[in-house]
N, C-alpha and C. Protein backbone atom coordinates (compact mmCIF):
# COMPACT_ATOMS: atom_id res chain seq x y z
N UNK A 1 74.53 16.90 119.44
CA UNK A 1 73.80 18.11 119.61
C UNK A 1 74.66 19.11 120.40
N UNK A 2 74.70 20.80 120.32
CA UNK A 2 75.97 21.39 120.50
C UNK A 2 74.86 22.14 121.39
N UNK A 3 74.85 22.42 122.19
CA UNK A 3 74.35 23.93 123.06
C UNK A 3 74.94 25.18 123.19
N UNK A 4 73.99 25.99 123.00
CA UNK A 4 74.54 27.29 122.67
C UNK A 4 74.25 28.11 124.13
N UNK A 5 75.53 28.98 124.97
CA UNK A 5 74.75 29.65 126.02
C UNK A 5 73.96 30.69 125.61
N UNK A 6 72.96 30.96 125.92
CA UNK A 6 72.33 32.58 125.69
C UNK A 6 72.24 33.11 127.11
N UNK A 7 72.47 34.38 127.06
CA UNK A 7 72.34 35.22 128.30
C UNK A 7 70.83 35.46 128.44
N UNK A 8 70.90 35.61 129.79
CA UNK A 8 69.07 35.61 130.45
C UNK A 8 68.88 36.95 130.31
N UNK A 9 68.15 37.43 129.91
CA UNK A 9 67.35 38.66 129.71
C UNK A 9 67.84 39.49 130.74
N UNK A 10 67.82 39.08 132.02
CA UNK A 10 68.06 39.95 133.10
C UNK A 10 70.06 40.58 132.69
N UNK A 11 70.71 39.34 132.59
CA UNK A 11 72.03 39.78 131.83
C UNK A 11 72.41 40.92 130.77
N UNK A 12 71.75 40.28 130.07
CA UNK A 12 71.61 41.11 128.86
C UNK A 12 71.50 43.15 129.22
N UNK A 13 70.07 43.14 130.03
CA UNK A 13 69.75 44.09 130.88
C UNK A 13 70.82 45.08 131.42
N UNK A 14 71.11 44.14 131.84
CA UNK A 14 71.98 44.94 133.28
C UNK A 14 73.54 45.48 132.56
N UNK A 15 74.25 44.33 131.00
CA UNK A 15 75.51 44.85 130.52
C UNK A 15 75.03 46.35 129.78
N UNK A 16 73.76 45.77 129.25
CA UNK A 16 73.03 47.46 128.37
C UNK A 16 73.59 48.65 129.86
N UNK A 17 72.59 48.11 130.64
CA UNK A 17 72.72 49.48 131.63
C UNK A 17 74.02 50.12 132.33
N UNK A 18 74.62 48.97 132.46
CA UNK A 18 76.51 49.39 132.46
C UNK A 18 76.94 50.33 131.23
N UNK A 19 76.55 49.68 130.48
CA UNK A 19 77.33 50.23 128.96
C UNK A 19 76.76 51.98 128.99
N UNK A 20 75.31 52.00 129.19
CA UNK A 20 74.94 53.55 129.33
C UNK A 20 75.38 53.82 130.27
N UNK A 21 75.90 53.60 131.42
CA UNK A 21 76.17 54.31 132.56
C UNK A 21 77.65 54.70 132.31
N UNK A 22 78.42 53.72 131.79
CA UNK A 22 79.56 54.35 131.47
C UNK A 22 79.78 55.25 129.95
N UNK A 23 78.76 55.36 129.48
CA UNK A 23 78.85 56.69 128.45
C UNK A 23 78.45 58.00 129.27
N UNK A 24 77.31 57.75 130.08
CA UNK A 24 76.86 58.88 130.91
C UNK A 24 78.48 59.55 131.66
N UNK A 25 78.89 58.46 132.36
CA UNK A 25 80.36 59.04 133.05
C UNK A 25 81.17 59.33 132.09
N UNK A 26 81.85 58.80 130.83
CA UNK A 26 82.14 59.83 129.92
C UNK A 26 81.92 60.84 129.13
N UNK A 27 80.76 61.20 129.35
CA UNK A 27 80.35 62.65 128.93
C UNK A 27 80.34 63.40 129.91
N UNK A 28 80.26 62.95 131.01
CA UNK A 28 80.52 63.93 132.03
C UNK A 28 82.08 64.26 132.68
N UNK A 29 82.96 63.52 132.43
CA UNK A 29 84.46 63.27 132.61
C UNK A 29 84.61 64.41 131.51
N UNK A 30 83.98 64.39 130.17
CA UNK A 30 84.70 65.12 129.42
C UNK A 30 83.93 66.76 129.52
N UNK A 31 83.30 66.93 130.24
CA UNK A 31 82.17 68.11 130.61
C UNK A 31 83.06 68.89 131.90
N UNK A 32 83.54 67.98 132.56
CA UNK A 32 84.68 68.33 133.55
C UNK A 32 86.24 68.70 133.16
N UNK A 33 86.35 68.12 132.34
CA UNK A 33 88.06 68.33 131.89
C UNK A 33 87.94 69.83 130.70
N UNK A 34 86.36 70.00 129.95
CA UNK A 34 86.05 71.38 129.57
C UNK A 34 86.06 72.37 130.36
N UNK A 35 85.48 72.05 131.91
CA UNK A 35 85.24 73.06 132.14
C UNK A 35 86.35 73.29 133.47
N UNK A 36 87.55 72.79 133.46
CA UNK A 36 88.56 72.84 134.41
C UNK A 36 89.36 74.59 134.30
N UNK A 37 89.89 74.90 134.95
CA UNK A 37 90.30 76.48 134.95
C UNK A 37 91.34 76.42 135.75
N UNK A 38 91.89 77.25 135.68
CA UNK A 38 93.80 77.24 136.02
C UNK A 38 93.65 77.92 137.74
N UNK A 39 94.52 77.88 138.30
CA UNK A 39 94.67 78.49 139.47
C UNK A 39 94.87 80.52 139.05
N UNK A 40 95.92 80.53 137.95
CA UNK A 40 95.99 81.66 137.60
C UNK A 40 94.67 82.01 137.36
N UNK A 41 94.09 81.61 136.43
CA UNK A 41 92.33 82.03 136.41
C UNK A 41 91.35 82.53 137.36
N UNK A 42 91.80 81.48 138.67
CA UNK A 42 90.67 81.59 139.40
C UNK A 42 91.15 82.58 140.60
N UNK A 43 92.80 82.58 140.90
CA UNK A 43 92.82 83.99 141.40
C UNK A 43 92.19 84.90 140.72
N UNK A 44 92.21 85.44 139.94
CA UNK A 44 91.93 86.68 138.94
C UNK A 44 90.54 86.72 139.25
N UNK A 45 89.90 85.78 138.92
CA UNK A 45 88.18 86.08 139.26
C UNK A 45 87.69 85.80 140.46
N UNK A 46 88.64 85.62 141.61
CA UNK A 46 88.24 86.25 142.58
C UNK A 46 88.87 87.54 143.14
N UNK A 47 90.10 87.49 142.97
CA UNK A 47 90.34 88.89 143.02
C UNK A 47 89.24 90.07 142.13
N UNK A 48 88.72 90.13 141.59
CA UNK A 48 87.66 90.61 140.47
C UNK A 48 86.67 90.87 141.18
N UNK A 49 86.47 89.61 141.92
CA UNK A 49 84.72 90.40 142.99
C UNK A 49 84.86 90.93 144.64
N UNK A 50 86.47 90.89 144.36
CA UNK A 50 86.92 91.34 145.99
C UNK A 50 86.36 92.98 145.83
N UNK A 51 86.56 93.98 145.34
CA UNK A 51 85.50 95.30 145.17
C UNK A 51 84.72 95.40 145.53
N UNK A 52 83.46 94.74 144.41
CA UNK A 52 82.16 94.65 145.24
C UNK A 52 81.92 94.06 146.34
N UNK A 53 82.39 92.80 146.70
CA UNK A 53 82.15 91.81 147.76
C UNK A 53 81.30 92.63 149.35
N UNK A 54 81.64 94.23 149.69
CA UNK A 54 81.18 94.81 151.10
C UNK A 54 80.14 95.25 150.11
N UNK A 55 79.85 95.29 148.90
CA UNK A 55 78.24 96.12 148.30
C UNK A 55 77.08 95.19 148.60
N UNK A 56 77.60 93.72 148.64
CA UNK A 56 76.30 92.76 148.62
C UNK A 56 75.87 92.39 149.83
N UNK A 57 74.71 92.08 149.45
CA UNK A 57 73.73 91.79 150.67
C UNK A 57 74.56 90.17 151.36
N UNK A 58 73.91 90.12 152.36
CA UNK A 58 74.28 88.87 152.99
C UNK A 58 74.07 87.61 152.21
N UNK A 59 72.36 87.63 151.60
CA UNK A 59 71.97 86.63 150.80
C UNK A 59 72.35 86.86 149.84
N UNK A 60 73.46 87.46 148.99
CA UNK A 60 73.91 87.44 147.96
C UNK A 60 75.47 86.89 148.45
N UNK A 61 75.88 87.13 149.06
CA UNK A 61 77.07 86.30 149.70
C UNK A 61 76.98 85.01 149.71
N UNK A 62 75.68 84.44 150.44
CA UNK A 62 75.55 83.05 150.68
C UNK A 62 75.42 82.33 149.31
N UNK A 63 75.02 83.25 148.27
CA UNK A 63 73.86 82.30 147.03
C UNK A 63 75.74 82.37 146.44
N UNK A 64 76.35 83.35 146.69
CA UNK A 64 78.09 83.46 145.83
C UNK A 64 79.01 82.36 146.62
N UNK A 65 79.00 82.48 147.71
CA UNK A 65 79.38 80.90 148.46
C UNK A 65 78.94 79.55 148.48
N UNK A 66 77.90 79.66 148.04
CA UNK A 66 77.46 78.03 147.85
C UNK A 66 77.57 77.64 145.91
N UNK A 67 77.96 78.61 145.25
CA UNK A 67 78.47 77.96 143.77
C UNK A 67 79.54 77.95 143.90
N UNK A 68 80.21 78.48 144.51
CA UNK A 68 81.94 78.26 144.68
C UNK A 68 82.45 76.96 145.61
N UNK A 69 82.25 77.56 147.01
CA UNK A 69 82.12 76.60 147.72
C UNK A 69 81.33 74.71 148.14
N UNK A 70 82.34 73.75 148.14
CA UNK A 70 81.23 72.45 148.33
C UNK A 70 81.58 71.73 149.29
N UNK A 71 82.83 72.29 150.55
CA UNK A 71 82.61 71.82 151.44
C UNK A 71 84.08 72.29 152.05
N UNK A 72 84.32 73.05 153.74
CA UNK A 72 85.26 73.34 154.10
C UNK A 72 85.34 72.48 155.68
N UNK A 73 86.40 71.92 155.58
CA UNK A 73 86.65 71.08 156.69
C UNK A 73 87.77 71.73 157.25
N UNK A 74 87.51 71.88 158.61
CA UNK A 74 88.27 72.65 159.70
C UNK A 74 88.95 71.22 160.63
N UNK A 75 90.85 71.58 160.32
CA UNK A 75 91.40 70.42 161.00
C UNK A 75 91.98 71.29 162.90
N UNK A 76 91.03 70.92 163.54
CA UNK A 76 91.18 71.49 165.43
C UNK A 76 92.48 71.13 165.59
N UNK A 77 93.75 70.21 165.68
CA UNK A 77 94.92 69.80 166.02
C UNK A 77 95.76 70.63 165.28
N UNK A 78 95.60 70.83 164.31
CA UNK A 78 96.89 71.91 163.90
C UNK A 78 96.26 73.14 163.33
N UNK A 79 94.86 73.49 163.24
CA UNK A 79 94.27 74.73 162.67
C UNK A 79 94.42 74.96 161.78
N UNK A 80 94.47 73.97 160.41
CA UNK A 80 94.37 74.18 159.16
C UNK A 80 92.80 74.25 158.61
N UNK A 81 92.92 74.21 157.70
CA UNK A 81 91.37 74.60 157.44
C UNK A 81 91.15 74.12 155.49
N UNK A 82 90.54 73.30 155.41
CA UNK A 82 90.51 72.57 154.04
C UNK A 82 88.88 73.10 153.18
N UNK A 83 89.66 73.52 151.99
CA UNK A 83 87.61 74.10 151.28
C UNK A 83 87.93 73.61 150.23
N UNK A 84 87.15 72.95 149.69
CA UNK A 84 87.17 72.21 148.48
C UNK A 84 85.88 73.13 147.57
N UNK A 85 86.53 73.51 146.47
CA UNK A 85 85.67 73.93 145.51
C UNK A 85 84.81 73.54 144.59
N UNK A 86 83.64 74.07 144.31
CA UNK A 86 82.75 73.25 143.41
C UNK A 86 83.44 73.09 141.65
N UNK A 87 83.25 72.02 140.82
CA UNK A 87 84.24 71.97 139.87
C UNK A 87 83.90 72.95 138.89
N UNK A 88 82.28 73.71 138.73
CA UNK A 88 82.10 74.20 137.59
C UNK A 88 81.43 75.33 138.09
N UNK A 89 81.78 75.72 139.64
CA UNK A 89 81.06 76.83 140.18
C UNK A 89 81.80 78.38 139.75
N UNK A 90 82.85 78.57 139.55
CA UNK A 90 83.29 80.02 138.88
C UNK A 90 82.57 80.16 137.64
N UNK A 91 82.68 79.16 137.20
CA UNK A 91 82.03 79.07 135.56
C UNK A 91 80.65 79.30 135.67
N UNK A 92 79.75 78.80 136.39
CA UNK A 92 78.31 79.23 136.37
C UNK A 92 78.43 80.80 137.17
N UNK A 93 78.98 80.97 137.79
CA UNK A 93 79.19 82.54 138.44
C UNK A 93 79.36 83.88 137.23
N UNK A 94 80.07 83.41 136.29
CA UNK A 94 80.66 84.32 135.19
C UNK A 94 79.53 84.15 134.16
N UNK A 95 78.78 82.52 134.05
CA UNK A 95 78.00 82.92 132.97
C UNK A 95 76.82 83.76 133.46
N UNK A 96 76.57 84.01 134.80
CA UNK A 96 75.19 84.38 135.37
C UNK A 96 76.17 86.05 135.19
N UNK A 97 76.97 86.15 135.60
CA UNK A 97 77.17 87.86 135.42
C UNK A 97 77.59 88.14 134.10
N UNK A 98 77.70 86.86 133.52
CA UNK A 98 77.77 88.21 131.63
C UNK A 98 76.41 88.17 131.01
N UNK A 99 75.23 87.31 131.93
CA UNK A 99 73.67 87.55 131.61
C UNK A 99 72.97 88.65 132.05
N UNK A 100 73.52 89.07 133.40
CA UNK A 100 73.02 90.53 133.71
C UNK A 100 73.75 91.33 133.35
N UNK A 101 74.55 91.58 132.34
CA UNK A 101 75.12 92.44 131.53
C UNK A 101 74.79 92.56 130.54
């Protein structure tokens, strides 16, 4: 008589839910590598809202700093200063101003 293993339900389960989780992270890997933008780019569109930038209100500053911005760490020992940008925040910035246009 030969025995066959079968995986326990809970197994079974959990490779399914791996398997979607890593399609979920490749659609989003590839949602990121779409929506990546050059340094040349992103000077340009900020140089672009340096103009207006003294027209806006304060709370329009903050709501324009928090899609750009996702986190700036200030180094006290040598006074550098580190801002890490949001990956798809110029991009939602440009699609919201070619909607009020």
């Amino acid at each position: 008589m030969r025995y066959r293993w079968l995986p326990r339900s809970s197994d079974v389960e959990r490779d399914e839910d791996i398997e979607q989780r890593h399609r979920e992270l490749a659609a989003e890997l590839a949602r990121v590598d779409d929506a990546a933008i050059s340094r040349d780019d992103l000077r340009a569109a900020l140089a672009g809202l340096q103009p207006i930038w003294e027209r806006l209100f304060p709370a329009e500053r903050e709501r324009i700093l928090g899609l750009l911005v996702e986190r700036v760490t200030h180094h006290p020992d040598g006074g550098d200063m580190e801002i890490t940008l949001r990956c798809c925040g110029i991009q939602t910035l440009a699609a919201e101003a070619r909607k009020a246009t």
